[in-house]
C-alpha atoms as a PDB file:
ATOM      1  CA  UNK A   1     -68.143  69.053 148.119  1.00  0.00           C
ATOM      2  CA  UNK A   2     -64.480  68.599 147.566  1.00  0.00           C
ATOM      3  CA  UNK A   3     -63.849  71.824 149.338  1.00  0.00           C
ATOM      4  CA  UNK A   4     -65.296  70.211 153.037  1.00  0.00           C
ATOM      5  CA  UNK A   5     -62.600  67.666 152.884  1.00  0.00           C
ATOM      6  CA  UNK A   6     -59.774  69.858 152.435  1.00  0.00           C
ATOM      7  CA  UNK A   7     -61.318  72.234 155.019  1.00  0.00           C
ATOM      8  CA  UNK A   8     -61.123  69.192 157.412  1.00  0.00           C
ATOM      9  CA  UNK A   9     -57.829  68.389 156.723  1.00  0.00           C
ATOM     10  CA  UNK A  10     -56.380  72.353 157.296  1.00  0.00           C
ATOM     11  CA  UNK A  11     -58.356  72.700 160.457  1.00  0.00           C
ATOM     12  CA  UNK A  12     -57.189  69.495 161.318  1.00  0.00           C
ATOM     13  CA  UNK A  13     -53.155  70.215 160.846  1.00  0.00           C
ATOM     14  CA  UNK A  14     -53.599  73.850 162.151  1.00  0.00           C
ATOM     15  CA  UNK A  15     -55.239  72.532 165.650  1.00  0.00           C
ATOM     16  CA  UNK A  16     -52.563  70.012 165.658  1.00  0.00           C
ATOM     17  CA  UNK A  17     -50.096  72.808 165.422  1.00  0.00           C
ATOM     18  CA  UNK A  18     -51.361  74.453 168.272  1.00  0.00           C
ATOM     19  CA  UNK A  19     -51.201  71.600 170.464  1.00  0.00           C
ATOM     20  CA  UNK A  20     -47.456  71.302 169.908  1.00  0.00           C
ATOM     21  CA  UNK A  21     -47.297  74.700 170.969  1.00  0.00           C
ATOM     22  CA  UNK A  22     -49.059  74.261 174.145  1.00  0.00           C
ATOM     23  CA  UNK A  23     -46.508  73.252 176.353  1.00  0.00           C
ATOM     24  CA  UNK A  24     -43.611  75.698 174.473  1.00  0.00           C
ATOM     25  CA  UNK A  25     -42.532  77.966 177.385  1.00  0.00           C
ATOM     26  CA  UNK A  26     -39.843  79.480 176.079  1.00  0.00           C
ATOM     27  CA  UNK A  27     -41.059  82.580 176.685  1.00  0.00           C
ATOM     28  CA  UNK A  28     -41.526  82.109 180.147  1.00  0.00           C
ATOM     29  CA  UNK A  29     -38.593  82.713 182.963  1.00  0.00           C
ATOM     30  CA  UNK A  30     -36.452  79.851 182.821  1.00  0.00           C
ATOM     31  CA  UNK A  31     -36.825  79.217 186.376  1.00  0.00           C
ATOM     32  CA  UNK A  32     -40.290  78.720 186.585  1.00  0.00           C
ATOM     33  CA  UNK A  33     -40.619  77.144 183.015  1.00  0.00           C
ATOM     34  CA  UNK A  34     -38.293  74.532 184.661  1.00  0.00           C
ATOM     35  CA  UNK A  35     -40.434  73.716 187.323  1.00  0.00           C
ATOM     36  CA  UNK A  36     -43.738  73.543 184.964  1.00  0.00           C
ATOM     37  CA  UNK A  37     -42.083  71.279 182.846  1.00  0.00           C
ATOM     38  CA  UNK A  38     -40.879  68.905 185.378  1.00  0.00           C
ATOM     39  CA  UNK A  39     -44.337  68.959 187.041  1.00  0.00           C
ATOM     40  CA  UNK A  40     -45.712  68.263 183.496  1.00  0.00           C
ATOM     41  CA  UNK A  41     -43.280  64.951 182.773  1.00  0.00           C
ATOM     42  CA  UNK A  42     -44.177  63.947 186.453  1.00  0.00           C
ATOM     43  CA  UNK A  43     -47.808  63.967 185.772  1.00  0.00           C
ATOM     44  CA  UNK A  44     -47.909  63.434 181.959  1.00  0.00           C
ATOM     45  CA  UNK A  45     -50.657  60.071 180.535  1.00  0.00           C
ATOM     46  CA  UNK A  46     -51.510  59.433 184.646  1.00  0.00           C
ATOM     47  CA  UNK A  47     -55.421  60.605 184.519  1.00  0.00           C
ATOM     48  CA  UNK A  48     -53.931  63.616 186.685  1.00  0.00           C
ATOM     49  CA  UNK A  49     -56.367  66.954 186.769  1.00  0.00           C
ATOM     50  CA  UNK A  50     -54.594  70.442 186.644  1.00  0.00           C
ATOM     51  CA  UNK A  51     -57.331  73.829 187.135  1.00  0.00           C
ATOM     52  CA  UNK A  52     -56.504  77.090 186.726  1.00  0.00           C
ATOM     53  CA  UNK A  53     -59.084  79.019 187.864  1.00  0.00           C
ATOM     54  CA  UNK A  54     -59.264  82.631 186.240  1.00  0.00           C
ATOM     55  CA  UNK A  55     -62.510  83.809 187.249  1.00  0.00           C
ATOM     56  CA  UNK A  56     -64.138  84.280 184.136  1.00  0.00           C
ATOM     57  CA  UNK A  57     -61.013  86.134 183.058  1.00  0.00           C
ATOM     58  CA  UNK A  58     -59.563  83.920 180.415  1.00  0.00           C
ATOM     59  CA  UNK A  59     -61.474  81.021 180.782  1.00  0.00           C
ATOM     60  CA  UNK A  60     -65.342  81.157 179.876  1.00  0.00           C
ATOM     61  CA  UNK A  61     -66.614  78.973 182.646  1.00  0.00           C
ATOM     62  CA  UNK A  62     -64.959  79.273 186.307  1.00  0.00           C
ATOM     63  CA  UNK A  63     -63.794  76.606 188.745  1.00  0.00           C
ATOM     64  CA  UNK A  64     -66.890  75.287 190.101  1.00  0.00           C
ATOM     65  CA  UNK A  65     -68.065  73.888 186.447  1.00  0.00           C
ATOM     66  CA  UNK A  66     -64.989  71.545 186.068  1.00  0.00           C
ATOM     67  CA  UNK A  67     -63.223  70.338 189.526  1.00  0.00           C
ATOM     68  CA  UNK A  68     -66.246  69.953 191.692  1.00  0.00           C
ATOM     69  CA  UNK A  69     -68.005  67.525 189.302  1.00  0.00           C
ATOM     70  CA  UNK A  70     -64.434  65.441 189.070  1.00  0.00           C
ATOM     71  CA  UNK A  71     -63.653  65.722 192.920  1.00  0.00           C
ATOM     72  CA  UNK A  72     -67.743  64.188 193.040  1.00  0.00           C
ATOM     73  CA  UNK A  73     -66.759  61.715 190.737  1.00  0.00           C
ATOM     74  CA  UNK A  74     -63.718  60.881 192.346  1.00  0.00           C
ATOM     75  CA  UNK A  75     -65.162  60.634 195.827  1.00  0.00           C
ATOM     76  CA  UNK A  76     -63.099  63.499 196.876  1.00  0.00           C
ATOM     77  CA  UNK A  77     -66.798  65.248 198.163  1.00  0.00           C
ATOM     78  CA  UNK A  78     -69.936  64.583 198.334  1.00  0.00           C
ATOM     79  CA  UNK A  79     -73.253  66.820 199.072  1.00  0.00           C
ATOM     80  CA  UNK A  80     -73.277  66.217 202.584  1.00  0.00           C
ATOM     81  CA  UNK A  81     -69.238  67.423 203.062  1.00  0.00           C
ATOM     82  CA  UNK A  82     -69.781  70.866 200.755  1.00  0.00           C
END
């Protein structure tokens, strides 16, 4: 049992390392990193919603499954305007 703690802890500090990572676009042109960034510290702890919708490319679910519920919720839509 002294194993699952330790296990917690690596998983832990290794999905913590990817989330620092997220936002590193240094491999992107510097141009359009620029402007990703800036849209990032505009919108950054404000509730905002970003989608990127990659038709089942990337993503496992598509569009519909995330932004339609929070535009609902939102009272963005509703049945009767789809």
């Amino acid at each position: 049992m002294k194993l699952a703690p330790r296990f917690l802890a690596v998983a832990l500090s290794l999905g913590l390392a990817g989330q620092a990572l997220a936002t590193d676009l240094k491999h992107w042109p510097a141009e359009q990193a620029k402007a990703l960034e800036t849209m990032i510290a505009a919108n950054a702890n404000k509730g905002n919603y970003a989608v990127f919708d990659m038709d089942n490319t990337s993503y496992r679910y598509d569009l519909e499954e995330s932004l339609l519920p929070f535009m609902e919720n939102k009272g963005l839509i509703t049945r009767e305007t789809l």
